[in-house]
Protein backbone atom coordinates (compact mmCIF):
# COMPACT_ATOMS: atom_id res chain seq x y z
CA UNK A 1 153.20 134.56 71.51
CA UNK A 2 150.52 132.67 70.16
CA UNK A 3 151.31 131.30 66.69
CA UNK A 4 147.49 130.00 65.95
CA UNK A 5 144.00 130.78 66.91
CA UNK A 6 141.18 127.99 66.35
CA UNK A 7 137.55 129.14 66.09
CA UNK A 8 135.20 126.32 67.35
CA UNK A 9 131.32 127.32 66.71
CA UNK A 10 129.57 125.04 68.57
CA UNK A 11 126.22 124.37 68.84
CA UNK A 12 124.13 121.75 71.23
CA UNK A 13 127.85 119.86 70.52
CA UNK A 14 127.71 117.77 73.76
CA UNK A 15 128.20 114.45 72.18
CA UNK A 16 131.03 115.66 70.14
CA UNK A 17 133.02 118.41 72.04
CA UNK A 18 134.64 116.29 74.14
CA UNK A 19 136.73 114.41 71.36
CA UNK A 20 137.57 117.87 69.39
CA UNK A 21 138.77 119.94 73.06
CA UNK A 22 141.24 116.94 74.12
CA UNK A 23 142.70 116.71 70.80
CA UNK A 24 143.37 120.34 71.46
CA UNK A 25 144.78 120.15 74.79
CA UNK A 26 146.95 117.47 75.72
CA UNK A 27 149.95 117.88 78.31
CA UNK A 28 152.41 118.68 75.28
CA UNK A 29 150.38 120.62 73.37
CA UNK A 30 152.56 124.28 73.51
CA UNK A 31 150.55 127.77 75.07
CA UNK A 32 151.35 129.37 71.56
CA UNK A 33 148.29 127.61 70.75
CA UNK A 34 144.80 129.66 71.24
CA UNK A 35 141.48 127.51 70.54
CA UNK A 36 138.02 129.44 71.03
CA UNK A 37 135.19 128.06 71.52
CA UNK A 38 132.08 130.01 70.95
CA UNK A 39 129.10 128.29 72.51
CA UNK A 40 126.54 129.86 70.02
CA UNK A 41 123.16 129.08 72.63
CA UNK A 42 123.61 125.59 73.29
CA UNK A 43 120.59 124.06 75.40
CA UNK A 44 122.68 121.42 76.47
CA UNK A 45 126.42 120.67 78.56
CA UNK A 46 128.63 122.30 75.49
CA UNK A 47 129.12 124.94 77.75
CA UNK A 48 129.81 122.96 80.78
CA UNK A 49 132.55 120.86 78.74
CA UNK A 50 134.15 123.88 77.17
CA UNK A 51 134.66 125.78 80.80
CA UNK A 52 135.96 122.16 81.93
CA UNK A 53 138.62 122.43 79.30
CA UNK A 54 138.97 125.52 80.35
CA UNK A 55 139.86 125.03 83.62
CA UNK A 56 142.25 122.25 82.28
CA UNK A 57 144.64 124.14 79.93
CA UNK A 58 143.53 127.66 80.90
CA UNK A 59 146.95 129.13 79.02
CA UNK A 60 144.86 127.49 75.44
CA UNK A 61 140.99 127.32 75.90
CA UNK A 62 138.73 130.18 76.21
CA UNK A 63 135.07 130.46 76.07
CA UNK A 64 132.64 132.57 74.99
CA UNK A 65 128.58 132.10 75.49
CA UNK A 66 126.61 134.09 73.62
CA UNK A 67 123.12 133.69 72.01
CA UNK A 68 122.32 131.87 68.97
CA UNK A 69 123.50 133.40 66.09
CA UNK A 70 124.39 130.49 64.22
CA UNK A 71 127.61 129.19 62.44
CA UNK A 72 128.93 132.68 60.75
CA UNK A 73 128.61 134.38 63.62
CA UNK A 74 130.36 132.08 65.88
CA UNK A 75 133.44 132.42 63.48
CA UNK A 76 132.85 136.57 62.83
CA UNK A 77 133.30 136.54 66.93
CA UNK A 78 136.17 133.68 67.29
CA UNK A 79 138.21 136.34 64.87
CA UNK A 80 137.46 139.21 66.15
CA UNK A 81 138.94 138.04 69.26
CA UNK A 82 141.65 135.93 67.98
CA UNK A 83 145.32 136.77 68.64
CA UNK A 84 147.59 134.17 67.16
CA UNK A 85 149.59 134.95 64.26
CA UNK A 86 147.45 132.45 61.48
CA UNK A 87 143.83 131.89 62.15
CA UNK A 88 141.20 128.84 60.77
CA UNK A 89 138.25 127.05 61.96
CA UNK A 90 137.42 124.04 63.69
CA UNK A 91 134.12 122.26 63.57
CA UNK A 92 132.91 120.84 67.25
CA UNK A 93 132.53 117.59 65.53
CA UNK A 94 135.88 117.31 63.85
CA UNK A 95 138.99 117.44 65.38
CA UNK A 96 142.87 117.65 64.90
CA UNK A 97 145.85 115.38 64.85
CA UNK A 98 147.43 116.07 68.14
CA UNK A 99 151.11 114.98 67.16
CA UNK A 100 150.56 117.11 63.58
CA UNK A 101 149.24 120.30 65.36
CA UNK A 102 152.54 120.34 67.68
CA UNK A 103 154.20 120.33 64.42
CA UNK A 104 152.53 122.94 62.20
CA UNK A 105 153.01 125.08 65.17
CA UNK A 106 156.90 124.49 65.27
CA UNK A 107 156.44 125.27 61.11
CA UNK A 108 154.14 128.29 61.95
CA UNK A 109 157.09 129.83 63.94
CA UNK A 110 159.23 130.68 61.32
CA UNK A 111 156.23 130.94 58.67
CA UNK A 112 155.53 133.98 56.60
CA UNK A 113 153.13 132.72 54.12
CA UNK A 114 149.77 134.17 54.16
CA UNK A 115 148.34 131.39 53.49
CA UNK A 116 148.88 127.41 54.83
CA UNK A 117 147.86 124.23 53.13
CA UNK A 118 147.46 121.17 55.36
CA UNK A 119 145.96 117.64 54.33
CA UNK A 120 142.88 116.30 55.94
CA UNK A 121 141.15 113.10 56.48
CA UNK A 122 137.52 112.38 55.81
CA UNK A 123 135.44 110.24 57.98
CA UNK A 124 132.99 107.92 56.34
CA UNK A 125 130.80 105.13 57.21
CA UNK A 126 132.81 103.08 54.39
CA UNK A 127 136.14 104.08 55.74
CA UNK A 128 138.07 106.97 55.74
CA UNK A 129 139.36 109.06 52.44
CA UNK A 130 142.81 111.25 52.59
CA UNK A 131 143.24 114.37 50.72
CA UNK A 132 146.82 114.76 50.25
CA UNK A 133 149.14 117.22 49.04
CA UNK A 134 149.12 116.06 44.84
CA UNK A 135 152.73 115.15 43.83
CA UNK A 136 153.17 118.21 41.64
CA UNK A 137 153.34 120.21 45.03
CA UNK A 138 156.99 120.92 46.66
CA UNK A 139 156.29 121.43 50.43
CA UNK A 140 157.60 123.58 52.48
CA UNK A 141 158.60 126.16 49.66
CA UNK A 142 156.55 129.08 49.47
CA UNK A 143 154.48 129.80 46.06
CA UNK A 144 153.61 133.21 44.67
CA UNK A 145 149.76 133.54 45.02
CA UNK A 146 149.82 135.30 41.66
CA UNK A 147 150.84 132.92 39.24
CA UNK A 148 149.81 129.89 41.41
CA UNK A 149 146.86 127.78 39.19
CA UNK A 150 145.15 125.74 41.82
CA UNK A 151 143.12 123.51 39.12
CA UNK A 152 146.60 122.65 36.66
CA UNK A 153 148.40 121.95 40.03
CA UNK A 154 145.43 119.38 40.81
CA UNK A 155 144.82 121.56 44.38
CA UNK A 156 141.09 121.81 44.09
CA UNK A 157 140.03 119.21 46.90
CA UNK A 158 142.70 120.05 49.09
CA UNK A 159 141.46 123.84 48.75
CA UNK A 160 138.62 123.67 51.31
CA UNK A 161 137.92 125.05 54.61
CA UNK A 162 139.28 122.12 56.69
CA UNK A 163 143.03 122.71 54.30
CA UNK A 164 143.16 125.83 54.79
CA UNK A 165 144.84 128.50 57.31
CA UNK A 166 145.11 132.12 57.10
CA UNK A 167 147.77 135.04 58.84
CA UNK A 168 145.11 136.29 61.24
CA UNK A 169 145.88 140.27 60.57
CA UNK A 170 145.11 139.84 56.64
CA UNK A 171 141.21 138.53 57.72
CA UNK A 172 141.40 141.22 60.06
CA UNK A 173 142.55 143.69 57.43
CA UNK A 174 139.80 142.73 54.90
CA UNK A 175 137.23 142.49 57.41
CA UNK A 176 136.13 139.27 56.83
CA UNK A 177 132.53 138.59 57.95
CA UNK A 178 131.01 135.73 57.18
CA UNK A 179 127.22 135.50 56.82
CA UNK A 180 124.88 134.71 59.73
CA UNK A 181 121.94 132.38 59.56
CA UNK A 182 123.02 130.55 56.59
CA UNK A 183 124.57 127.19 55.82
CA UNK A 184 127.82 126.72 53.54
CA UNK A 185 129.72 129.95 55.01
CA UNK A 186 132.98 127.91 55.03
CA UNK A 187 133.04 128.98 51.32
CA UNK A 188 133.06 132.88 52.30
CA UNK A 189 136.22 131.54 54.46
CA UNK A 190 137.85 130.02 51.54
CA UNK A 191 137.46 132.61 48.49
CA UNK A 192 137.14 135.87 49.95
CA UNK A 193 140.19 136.27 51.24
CA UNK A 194 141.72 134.10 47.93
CA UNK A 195 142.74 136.82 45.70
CA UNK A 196 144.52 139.30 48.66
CA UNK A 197 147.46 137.06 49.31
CA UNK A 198 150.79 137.31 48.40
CA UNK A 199 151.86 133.72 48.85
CA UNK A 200 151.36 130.10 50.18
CA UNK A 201 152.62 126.99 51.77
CA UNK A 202 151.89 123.66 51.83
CA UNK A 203 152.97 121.11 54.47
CA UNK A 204 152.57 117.13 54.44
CA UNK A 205 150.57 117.56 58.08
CA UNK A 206 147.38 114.98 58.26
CA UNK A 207 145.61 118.18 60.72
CA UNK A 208 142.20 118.34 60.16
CA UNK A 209 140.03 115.06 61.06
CA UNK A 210 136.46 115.56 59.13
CA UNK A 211 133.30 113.55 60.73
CA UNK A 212 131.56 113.28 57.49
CA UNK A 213 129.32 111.09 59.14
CA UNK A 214 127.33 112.82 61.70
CA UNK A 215 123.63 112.84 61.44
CA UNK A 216 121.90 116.22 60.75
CA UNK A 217 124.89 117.67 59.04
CA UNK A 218 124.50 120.32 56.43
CA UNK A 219 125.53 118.34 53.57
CA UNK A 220 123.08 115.51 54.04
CA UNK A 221 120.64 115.52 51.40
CA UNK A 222 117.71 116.28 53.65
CA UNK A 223 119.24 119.05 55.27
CA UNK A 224 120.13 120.27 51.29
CA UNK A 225 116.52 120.80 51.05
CA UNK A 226 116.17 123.30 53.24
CA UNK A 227 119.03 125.30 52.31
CA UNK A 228 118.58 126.42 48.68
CA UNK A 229 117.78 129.86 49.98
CA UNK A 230 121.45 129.54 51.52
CA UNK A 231 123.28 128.51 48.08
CA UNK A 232 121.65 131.51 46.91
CA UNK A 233 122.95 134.16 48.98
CA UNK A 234 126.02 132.60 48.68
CA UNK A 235 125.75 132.48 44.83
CA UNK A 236 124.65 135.64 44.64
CA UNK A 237 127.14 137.52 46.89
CA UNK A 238 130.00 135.47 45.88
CA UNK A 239 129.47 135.87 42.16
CA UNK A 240 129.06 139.72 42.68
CA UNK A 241 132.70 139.77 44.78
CA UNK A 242 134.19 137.99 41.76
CA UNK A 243 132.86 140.39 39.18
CA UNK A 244 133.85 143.44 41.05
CA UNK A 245 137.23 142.56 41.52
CA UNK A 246 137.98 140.83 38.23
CA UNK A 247 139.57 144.44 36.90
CA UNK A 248 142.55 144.26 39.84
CA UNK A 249 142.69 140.29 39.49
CA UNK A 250 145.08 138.54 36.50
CA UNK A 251 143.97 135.07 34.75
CA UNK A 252 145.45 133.13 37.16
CA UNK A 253 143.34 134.55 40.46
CA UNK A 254 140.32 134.65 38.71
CA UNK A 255 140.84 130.86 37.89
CA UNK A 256 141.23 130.27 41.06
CA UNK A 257 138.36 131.89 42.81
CA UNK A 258 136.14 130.26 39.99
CA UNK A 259 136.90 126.73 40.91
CA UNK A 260 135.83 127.40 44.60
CA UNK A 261 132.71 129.60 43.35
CA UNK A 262 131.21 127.15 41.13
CA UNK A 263 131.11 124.56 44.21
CA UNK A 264 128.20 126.75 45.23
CA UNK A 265 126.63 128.14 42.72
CA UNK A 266 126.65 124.65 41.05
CA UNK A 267 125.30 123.05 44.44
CA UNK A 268 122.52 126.01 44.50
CA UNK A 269 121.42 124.25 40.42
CA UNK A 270 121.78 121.32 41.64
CA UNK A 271 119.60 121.65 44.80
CA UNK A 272 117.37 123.84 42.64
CA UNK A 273 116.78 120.83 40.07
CA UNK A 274 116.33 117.97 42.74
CA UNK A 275 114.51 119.84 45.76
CA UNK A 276 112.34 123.06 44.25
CA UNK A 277 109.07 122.42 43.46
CA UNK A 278 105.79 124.47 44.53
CA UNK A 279 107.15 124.52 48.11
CA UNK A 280 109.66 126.94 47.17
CA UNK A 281 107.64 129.69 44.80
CA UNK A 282 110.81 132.42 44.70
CA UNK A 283 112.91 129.58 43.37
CA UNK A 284 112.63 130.79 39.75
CA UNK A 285 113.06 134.23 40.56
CA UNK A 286 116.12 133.48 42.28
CA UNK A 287 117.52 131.30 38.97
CA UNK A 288 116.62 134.62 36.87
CA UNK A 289 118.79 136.34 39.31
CA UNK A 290 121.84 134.30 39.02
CA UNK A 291 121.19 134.04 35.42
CA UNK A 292 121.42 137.99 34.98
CA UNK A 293 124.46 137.83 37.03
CA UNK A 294 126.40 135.38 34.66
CA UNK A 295 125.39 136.71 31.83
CA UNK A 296 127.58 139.70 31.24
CA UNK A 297 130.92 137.52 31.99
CA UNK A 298 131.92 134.65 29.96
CA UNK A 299 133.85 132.94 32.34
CA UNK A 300 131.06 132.49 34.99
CA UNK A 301 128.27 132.05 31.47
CA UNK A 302 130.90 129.12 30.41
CA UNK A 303 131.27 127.91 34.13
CA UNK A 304 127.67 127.83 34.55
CA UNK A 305 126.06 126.45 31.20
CA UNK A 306 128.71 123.51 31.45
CA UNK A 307 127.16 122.39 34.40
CA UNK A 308 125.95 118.97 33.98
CA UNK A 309 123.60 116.34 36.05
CA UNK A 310 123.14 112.72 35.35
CA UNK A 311 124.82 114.06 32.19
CA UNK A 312 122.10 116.61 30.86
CA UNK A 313 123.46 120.36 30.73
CA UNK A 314 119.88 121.27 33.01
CA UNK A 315 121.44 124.97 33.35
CA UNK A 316 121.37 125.69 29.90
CA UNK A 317 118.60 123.41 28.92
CA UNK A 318 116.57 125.92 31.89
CA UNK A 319 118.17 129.13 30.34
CA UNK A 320 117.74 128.32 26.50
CA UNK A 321 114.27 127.56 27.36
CA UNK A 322 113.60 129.92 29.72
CA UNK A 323 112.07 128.01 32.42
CA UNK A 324 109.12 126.73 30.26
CA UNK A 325 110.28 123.38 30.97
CA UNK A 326 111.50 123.79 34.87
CA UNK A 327 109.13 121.10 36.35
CA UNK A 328 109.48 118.87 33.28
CA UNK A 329 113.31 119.27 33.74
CA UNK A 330 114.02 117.34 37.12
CA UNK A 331 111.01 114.89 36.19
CA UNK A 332 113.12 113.82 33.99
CA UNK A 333 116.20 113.38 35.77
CA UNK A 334 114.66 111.78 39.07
């Protein structure tokens, strides 16, 4: 039986698949284990080092090559194929602990949370950063999902992508699909299945080992500046989910799928303020948009007029004037 499916998306990855695949596949490493890689186009030897692997631990690895579809896709197909009982991603540049994978999958065996916390470790050039489990947290004891506050239990950097894994049949059963030709879709990964679970774990396993240092990566600043239009959709989409189900969803949930949704709608003001100029002429269009969207809900208005940068409230300096002063506004700030 295969207790967990990994969903590598992996894109011209040659220089960095090799490192993530034999963290994945050494000699002791069990068969209830299932990592996909999805080779999403690649021009270059990802797809020769993934059938390598392959050929290596066929009872693990399997490979798909398809066109380019880019990231979401690459994930939409990794589940749709996926058989192991929990299911999460993997970027090609980041990899696992090998001796705390063998573990979680011993843990997974006898797990019936829908959701599982692990901790993670963040690559930078100045060193590496560990986001742990926060004291308050018992592991290894199931939580109820309903009354669990992820901000008053100091959760909210350990609830990202690279933390988090999912029972495989709920994704399924909500019919996760994450957008295609965006950036950011790890967010889509993290809130939309949020408020349908009926509890969590958390175990004290360093997994997930984040290259936050790799040229080219979508949160680099230059990269940032071509994806506004992505924090948009995002914002957009994910603010619209939230208001729809806020009738079926108690204080608690709501809470929770705020402090993940206001990483991206605040990155989408943020990128806004620092990157749109003339370049970008639907920019203001899209900040009425958003705007029109908050309005009607005081939680999100709160959220969103709070924001702050270089300690000016822009959003609400840009709403209360409305836009008059948009190019004076980051002038200013610069």
């Amino acid at each position: 039986m295969k207790l967990l499916s990994l969903a590598i998306a992996a894109y011209n990855m040659e220089a960095f698949l090799d490192q993530c695949l034999k963290s994945l596949t050494r000699f002791d490493i069990p068969d209830s284990l299932e990592v996909i890689v999805v080779n999403d186009g690649s021009k270059d030897r990802t797809s020769e080092i993934a059938h390598a692997y392959q050929k290596m631990r066929p009872d693990i690895i399997q490979v798909i090559d398809k066109e380019n579809g880019h990231y979401g896709s690459c994930i939409n197909k990794g589940l749709e194929v996926a058989t192991g009982k929990y299911f999460r991603p993997l970027d090609a540049d980041d990899w696992v602990d090998t001796d705390n994978l063998i573990q979680l999958l011993d843990k997974l065996s006898h797990c019936n949370a829908d959701l599982v916390i692990t901790e993670i470790c963040v690559y930078r050039k100045s060193g590496k950063d560990y986001i742990n489990i926060p004291k308050k947290i018992e592991t290894d004891k199931e939580y109820d999902a309903k009354s669990f506050d992820v901000e008053r239990t100091d959760c909210s950097s350990i609830f990202a992508m690279h933390g988090m894994t999912y029972k495989t049949q709920l994704l399924k059963d909500i019919g996760l699909k994450l957008h295609t030709g965006i950036h950011y879709t790890d967010t889509e990964y993290i809130l939309l299945p949020l408020d349908r679970i009926d509890n969590l774990i958390f175990y004290k396993l360093n997994l997930y080992q984040y290259n936050a240092m790799r040229e080219g990566q979508s949160m680099q600043k230059s990269v940032q500046q071509q994806s506004i239009n992505s924090f948009y959709i995002l914002s957009n989409d994910l603010i619209k989910y939230y208001k729809e189900r806020a009738s079926e969803n108690n204080a608690v949930i709501r809470s929770n799928q705020r402090c993940i949704l206001r990483r991206v709608f605040y990155y989408f003001f943020v990128s806004a303020l620092i990157f749109g100029d003339s370049s970008y002429p639907q920019l203001q269009e899209q900040l009425k948009n958003i705007k029109l969207l908050i309005d009607d809900n005081e939680e999100l208005k709160h959220d969103a007029y709070n924001f702050t940068y270089k300690s000016i409230p822009f959003v609400k300096i840009w709403y209360k004037y409305h836009f008059r002063i948009f190019n004076l506004v980051p002038k200013c700030l610069k």
